[in-house]
Protein backbone atom coordinates (compact mmCIF):
# COMPACT_ATOMS: atom_id res chain seq x y z
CA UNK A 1 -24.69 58.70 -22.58
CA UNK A 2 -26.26 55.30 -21.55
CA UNK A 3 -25.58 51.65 -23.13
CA UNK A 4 -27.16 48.44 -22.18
CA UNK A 5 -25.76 44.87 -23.72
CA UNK A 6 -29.20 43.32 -25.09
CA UNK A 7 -27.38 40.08 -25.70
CA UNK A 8 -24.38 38.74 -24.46
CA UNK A 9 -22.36 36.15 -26.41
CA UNK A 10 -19.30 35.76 -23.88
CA UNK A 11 -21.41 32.68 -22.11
CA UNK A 12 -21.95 31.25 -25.06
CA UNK A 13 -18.33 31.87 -26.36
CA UNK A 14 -16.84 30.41 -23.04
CA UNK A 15 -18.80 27.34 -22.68
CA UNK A 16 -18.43 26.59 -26.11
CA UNK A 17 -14.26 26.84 -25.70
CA UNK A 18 -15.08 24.31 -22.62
CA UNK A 19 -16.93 21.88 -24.69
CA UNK A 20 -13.74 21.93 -27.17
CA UNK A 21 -11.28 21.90 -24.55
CA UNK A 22 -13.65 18.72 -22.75
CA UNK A 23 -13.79 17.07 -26.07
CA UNK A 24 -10.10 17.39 -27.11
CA UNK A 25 -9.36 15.49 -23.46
CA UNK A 26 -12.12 12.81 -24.15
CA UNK A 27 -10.77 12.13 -27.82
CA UNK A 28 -7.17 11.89 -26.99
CA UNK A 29 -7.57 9.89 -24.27
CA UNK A 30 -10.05 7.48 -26.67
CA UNK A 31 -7.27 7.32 -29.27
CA UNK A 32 -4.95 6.12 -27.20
CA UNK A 33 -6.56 3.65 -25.51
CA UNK A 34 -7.84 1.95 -28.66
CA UNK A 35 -4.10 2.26 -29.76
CA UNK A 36 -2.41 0.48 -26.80
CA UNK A 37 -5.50 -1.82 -27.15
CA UNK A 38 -4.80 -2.98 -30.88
CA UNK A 39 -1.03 -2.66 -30.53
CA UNK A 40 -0.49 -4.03 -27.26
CA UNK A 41 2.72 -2.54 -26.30
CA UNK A 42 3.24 0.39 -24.52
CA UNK A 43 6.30 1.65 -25.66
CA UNK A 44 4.42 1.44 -29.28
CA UNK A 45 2.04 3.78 -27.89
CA UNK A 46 4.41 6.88 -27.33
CA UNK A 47 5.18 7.45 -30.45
CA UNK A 48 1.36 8.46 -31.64
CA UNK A 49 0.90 9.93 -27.79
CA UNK A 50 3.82 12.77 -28.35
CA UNK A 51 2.34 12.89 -32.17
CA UNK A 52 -1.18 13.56 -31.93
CA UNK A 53 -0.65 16.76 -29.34
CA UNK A 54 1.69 18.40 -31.88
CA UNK A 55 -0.50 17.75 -34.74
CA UNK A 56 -3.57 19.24 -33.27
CA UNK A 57 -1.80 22.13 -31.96
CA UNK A 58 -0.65 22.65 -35.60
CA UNK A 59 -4.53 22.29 -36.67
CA UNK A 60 -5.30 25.25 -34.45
CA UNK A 61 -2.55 27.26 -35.45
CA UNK A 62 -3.75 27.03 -39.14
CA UNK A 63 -6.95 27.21 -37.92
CA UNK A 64 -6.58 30.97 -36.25
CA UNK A 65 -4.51 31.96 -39.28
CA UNK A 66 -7.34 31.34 -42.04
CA UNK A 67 -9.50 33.52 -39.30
CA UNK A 68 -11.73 30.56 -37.85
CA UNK A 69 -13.81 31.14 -34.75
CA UNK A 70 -15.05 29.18 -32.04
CA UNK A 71 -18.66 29.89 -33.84
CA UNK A 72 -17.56 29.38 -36.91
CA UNK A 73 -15.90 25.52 -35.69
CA UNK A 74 -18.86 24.71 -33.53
CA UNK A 75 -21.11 25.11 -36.74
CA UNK A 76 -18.89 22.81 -38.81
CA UNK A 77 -18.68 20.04 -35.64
């Protein structure tokens, strides 16, 4: 018995977890820059840093419980 894989979705699948995980970075590091830039206080700036982690986190959680994929996310981005 013989198989061959005609088409493989694990690059796509991995590069577009990569993308997410690059994006996530870039955002969160966006939002709280414009945060300490409008608020001006540093210590102001902790409270949303420690927040928006948590949330997001939670997002993903809900996310793999409703049975969303990486496909299925990149197609609603």
């Amino acid at each position: 018995m013989k198989y061959a894989i005609r088409y493989d979705t694990t690059l796509f699948v991995r590069e577009a977890i990569r993308a997410v995980y690059s994006t996530l970075f870039i955002a969160g590091v966006l939002v709280l820059v414009v945060i300490l830039l409008f608020l001006q206080n540093f210590r102001g700036m902790l409270v949303p840093a420690t927040t928006v982690p948590v949330t997001i986190i939670g997002a993903f959680i809900a996310m793999a419980g409703l049975g969303f994929t990486v496909n299925l996310m990149t197609l609603f981005a």
